[in-house]
Protein backbone atom coordinates (compact mmCIF):
# COMPACT_ATOMS: atom_id res chain seq x y z
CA UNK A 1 -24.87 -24.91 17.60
CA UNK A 2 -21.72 -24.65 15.24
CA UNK A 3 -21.06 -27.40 13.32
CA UNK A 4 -17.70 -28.31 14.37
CA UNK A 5 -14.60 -27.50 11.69
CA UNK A 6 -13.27 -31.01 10.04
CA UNK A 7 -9.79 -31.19 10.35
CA UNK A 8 -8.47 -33.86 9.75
CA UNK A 9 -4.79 -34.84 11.19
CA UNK A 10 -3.75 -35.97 7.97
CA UNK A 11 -1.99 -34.01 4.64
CA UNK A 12 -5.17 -32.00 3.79
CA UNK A 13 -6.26 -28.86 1.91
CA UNK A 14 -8.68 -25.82 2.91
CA UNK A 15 -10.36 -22.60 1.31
CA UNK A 16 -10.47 -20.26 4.20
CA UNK A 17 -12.34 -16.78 3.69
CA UNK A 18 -12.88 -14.58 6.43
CA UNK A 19 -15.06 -11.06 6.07
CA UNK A 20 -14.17 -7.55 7.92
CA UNK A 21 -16.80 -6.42 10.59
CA UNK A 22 -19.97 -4.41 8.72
CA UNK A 23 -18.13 -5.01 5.29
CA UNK A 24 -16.03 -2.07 6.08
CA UNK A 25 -13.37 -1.90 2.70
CA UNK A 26 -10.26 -1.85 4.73
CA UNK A 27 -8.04 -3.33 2.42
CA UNK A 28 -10.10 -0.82 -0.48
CA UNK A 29 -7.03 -0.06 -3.44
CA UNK A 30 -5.51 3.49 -3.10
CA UNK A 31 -3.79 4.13 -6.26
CA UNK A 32 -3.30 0.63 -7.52
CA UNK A 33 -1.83 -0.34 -3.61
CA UNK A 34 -3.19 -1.41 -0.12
CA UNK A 35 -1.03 -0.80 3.07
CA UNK A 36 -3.40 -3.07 5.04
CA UNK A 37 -3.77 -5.66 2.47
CA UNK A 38 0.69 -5.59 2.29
CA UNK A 39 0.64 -5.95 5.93
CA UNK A 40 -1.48 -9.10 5.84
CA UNK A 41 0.28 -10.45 3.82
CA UNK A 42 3.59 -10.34 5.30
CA UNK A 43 2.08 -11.47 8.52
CA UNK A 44 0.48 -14.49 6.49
CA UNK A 45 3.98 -15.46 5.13
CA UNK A 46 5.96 -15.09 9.20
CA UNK A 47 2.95 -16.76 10.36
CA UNK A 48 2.94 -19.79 8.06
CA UNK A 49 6.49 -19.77 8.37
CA UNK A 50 6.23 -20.43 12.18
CA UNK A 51 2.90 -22.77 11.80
CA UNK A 52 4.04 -24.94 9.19
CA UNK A 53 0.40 -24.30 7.66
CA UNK A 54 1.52 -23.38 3.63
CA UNK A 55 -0.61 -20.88 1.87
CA UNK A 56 -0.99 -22.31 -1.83
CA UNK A 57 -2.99 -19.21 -2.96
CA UNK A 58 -4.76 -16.16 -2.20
CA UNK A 59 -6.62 -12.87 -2.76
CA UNK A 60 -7.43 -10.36 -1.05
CA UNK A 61 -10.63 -7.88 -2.03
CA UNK A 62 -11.97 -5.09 -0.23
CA UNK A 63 -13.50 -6.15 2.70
CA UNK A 64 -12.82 -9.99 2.83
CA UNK A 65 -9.87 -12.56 2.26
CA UNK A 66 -9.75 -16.30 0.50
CA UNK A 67 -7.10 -18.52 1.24
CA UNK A 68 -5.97 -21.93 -0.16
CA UNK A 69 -4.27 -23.56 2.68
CA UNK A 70 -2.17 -26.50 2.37
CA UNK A 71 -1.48 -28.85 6.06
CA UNK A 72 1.18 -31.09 5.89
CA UNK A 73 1.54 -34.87 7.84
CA UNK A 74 1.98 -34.15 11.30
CA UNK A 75 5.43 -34.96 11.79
CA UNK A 76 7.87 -34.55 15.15
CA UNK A 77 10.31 -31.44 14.78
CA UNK A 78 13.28 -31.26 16.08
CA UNK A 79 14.95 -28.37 18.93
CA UNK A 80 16.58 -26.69 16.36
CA UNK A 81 13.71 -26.78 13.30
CA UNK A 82 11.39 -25.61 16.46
CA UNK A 83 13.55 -22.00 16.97
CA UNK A 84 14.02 -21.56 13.17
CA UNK A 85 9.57 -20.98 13.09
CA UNK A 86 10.32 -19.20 15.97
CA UNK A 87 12.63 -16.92 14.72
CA UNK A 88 10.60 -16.48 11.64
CA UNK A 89 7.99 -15.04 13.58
CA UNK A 90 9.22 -13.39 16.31
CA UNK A 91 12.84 -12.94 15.12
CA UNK A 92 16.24 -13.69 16.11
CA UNK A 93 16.37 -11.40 19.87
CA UNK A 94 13.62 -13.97 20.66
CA UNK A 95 15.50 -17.71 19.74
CA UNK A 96 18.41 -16.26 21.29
CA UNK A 97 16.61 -16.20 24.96
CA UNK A 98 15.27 -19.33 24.05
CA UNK A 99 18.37 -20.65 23.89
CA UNK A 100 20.09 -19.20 26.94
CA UNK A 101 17.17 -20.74 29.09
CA UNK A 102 17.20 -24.32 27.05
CA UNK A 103 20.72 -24.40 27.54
CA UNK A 104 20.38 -23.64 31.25
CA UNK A 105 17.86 -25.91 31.81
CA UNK A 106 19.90 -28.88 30.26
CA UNK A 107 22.16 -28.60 32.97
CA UNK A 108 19.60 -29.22 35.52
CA UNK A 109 18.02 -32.99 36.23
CA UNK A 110 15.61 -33.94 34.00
CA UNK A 111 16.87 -31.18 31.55
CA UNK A 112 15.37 -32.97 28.66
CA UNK A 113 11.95 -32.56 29.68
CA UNK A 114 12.13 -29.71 30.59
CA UNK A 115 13.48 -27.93 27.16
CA UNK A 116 10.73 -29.93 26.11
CA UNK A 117 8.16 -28.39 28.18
CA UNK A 118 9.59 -24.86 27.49
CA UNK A 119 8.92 -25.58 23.58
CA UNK A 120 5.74 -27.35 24.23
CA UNK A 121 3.43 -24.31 24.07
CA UNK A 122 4.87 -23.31 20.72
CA UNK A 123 5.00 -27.08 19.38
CA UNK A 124 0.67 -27.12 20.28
CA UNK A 125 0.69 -23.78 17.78
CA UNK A 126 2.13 -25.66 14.98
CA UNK A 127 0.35 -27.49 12.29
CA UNK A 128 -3.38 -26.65 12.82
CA UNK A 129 -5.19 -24.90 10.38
CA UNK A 130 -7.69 -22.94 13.45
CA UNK A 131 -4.57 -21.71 15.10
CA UNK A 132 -2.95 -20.23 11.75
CA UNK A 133 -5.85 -18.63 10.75
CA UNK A 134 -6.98 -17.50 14.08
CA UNK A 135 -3.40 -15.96 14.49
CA UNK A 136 -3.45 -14.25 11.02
CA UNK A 137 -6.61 -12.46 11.77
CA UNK A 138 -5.39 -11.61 15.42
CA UNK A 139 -2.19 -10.16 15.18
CA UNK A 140 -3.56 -8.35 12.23
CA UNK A 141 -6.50 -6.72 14.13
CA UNK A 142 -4.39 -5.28 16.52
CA UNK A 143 -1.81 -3.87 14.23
CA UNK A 144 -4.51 -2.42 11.90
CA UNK A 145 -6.31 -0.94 15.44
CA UNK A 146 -3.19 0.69 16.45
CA UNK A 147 -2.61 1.66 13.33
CA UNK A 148 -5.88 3.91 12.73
CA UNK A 149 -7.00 4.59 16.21
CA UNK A 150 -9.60 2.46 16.39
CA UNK A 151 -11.40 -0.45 19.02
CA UNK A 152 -13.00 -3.25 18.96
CA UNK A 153 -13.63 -6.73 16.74
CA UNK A 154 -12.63 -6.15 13.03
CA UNK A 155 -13.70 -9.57 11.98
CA UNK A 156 -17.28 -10.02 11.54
CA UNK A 157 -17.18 -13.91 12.16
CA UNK A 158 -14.88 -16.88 12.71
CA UNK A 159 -13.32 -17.55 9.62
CA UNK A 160 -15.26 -20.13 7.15
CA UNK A 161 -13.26 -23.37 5.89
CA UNK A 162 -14.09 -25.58 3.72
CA UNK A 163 -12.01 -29.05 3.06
CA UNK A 164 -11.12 -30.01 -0.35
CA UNK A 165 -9.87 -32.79 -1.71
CA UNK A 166 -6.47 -32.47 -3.84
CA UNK A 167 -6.31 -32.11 -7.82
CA UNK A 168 -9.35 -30.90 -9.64
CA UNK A 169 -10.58 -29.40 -6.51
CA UNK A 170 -8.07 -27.60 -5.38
CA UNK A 171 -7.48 -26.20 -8.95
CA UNK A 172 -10.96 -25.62 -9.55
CA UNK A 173 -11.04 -22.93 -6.28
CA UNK A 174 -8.03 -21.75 -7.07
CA UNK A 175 -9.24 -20.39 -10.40
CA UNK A 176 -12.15 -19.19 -8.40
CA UNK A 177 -10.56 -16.96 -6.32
CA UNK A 178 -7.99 -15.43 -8.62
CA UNK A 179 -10.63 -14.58 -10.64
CA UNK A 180 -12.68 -12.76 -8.44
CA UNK A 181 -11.06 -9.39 -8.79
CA UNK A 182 -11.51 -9.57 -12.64
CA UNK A 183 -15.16 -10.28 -11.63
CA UNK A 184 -15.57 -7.64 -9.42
CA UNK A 185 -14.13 -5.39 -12.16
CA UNK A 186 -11.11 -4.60 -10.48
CA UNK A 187 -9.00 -5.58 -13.40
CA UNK A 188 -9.42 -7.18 -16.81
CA UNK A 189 -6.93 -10.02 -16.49
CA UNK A 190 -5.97 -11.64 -12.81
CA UNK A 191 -2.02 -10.74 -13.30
CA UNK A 192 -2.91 -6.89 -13.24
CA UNK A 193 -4.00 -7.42 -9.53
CA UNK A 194 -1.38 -6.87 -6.95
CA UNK A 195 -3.25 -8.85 -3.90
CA UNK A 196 -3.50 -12.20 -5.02
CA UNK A 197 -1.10 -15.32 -5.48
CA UNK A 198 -0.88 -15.18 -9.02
CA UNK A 199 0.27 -11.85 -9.25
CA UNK A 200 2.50 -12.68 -6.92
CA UNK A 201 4.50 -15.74 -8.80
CA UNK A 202 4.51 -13.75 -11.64
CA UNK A 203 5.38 -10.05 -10.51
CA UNK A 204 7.43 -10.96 -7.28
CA UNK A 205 8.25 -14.28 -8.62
CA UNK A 206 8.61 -15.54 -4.78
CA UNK A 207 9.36 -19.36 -4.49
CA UNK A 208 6.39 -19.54 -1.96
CA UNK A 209 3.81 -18.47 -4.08
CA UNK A 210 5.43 -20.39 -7.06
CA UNK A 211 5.40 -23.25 -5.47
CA UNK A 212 1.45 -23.04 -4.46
CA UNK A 213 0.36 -22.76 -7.90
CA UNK A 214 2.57 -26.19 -9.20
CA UNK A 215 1.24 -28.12 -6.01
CA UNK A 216 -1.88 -26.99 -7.03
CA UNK A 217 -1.59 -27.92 -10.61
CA UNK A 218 -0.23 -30.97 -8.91
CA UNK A 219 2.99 -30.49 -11.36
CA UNK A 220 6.64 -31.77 -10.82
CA UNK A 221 9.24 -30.37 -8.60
CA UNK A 222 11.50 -30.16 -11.60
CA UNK A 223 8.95 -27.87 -13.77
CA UNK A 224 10.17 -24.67 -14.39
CA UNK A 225 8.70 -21.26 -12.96
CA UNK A 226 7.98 -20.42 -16.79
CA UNK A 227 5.81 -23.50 -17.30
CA UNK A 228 4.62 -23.17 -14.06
CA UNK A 229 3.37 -19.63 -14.92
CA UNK A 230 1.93 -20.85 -18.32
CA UNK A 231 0.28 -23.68 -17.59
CA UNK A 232 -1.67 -21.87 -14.34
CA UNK A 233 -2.40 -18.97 -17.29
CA UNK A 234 -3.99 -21.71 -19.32
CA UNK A 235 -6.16 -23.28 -16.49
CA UNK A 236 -7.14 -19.75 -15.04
CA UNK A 237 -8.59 -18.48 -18.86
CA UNK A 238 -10.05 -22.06 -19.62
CA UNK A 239 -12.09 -22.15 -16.03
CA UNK A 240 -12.94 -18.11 -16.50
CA UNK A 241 -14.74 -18.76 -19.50
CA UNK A 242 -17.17 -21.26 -18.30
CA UNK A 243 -19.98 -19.17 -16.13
CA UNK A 244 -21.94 -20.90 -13.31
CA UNK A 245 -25.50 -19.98 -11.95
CA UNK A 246 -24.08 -17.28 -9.66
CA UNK A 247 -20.85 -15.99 -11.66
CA UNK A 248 -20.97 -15.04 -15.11
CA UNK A 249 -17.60 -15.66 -17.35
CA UNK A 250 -14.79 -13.37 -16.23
CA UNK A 251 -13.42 -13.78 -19.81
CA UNK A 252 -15.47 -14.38 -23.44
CA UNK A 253 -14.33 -17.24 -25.42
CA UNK A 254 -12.37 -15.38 -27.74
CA UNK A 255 -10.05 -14.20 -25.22
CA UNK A 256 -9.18 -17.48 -23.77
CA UNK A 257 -9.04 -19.58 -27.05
CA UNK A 258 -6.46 -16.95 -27.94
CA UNK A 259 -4.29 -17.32 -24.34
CA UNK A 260 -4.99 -20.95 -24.41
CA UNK A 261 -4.56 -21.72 -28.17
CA UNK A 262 -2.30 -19.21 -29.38
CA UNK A 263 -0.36 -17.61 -26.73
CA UNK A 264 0.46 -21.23 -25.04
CA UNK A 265 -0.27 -19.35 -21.79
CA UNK A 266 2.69 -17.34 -22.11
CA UNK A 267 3.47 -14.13 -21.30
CA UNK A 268 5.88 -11.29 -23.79
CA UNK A 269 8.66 -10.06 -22.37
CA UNK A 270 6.57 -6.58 -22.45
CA UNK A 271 4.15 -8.24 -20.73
CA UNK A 272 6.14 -9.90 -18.20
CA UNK A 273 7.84 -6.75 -17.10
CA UNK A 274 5.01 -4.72 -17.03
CA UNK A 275 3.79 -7.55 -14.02
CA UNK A 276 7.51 -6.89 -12.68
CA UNK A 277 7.50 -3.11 -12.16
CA UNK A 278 4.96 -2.78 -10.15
CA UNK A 279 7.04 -4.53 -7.14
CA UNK A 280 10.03 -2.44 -8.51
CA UNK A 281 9.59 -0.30 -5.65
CA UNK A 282 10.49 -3.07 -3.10
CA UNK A 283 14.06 -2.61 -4.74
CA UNK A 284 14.81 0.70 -3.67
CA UNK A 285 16.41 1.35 -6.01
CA UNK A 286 16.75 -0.02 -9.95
CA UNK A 287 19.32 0.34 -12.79
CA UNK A 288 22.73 -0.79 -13.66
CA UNK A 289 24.87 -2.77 -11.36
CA UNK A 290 27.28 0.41 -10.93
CA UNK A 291 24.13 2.82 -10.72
CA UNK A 292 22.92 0.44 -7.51
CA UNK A 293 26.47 0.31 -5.95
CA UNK A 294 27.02 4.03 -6.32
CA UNK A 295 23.94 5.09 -4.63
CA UNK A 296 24.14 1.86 -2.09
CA UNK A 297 27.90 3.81 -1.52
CA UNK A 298 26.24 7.05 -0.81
CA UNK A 299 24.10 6.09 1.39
CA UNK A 300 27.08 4.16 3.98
CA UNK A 301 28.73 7.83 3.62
CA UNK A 302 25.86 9.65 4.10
CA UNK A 303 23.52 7.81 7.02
CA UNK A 304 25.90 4.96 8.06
CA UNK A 305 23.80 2.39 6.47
CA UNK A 306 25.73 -0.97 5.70
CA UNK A 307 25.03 -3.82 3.70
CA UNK A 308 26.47 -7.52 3.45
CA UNK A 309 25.58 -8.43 0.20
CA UNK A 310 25.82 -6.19 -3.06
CA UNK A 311 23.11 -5.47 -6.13
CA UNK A 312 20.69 -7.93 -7.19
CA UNK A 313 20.50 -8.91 -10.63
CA UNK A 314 16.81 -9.20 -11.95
CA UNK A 315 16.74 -12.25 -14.13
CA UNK A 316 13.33 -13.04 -15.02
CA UNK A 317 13.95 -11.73 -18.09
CA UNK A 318 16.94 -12.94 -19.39
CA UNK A 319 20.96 -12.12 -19.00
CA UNK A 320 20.90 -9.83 -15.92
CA UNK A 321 20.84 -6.02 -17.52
CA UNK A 322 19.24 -4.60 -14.59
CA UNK A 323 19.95 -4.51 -10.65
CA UNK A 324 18.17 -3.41 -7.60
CA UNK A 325 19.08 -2.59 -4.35
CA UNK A 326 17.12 -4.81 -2.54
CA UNK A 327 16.34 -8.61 -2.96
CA UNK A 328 12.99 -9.04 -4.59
CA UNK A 329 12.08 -12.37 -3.78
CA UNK A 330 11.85 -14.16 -0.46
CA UNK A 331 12.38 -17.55 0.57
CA UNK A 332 10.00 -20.52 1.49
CA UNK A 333 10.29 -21.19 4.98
CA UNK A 334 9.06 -24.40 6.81
């Protein structure tokens, strides 16, 4: 018998990890890059969008995937903050049925209930750890199936979970799992690793996965992303110099006394960009504002192509000097 999964239906946090059937390496690094492993995680960002579920952190290794999840209070959404998840997962074409038939139905006796009811099925998806994960892994298996030809279960088990109680905790697994590809020698220092949350604040420097690592440093909405990124650096080096039973330090003392001590946790501005180009290539293209706009011009004349908004200015390093073609960061939905 399966010992049931405690979820309580209160603000609580999880470490979710979930294996790949007969430990194939699906998500195995080509190159520095993993076209499965990007796909999961852009349908882990729609799908938390929609459940309302927030991913604090994450990493994602060979053949298996941890997860910091964060569930908020259960709280009643409105019509309108219902079709905004909605759209976020299964886009705009889809809310805009949705409406047609809620408006229709409002005209009819009883119309209130029964918008209600037509929303109901998507309210029951919404705020439940199971259901997030269980969708993650789903629509994921059948995109990766179509995508290589192949049948059948791709996840060996139902995910594990395990609930943790905020602060130490949560920091103290977070550490864990960014540090497990510079245990499994994938990489000498956690920011060199593309699939994981911490490489993500500070390569992508997305507000979702920015804001993970100061709720789970449980830091103040008004800290900045810099002392954000600094004080996670210090916490990550402190934790990965103290082995346990089963993992042996990721770093020697040396080495953290020196990020802890001496660097402050902070990053150069070499060392910082170095995280930054890797995700370059999301930007299509990169160089100076009228280098961007000339080629963003060519490509309306040549293919029809048209776009609202203009060149993005990279900032993370200062006065904008370069520009790219494509918005690097993404917003926090939910």
């Amino acid at each position: 018998m399966r010992f049931p999964r405690i979820k309580p239906d209160v603000h609580s946090f999880y470490h979710c990890i979930s294996r790949v059937v007969d430990g194939l390496f699906i998500f195995a690094l080509h190159n520095g890059r993993s076209g499965p492993a990007e796909k999961l995680i852009a349908i882990m960002r729609a799908e938390e969008a929609f459940c309302g579920v927030r991913v604090l952190d994450y990493v994602i290794m060979s053949n298996h995937f941890h997860l910091i999840c964060e569930v908020p209070d259960p709280r009643p959404l409105s019509q309108s903050e219902v079709l905004e998840r909605i759209g976020a997962l299964y886009g705009r074409r889809r809310v805009r049925g949705l409406k047609k038939q809620l408006a229709r139905l409002a005209q009819q006796p009883g119309g209130l209930e029964l918008c209600d009811k037509l929303l109901e099925p998507f309210r029951k998806r919404m705020n439940d750890i199971s259901i997030f994960i269980k969708e993650l892994k789903g629509r994921f298996a059948q995109w990766y199936n179509r995508h290589v030809g192949r049948y059948g279960a791709l996840w060996a088990e139902r995910f594990k979970s395990v609930l943790l109680q905020g602060g130490e905790a949560v920091a103290k697994i977070a550490a864990y799992i960014d540090l497990n590809p510079v245990r499994a020698g994938l990489c000498q220092d956690p920011k060199e690793y593309r699939y994981c949350g911490y490489a993500e604040a500070l390569a992508k420097g997305t507000v979702a996965a920015m804001e993970g690592i100061r709720i789970i440093l449980g830091l103040p909405q008004t800290t900045s992303p810099e002392q954000i990124a600094a004080e996670y650096r210090k916490h990550l080096f402190l934790r990965g110099a103290v082995g346990s039973q089963n993992n042996p330090p990721a770093f020697d003392q040396a080495k953290a006394q020196a990020v802890v001590e001496q660097e402050e946790g902070e990053l150069s501005l070499q060392e910082r960009l170095r995280c930054k180009i890797r995700y370059f290539t999301d930007g299509v293209i990169l160089g100076s504002r009228d280098f961007v706009e000339s080629h963003r011009q060519r490509l309306e004349q040549t293919i029809g192509y048209k776009r609202k908004s203009g060149p993005t200015p990279l900032k993370f390093f200062g006065p904008a000097t370069l520009w790219v073609f494509r918005n690097l960061r993404v917003r926090r939905f939910g």
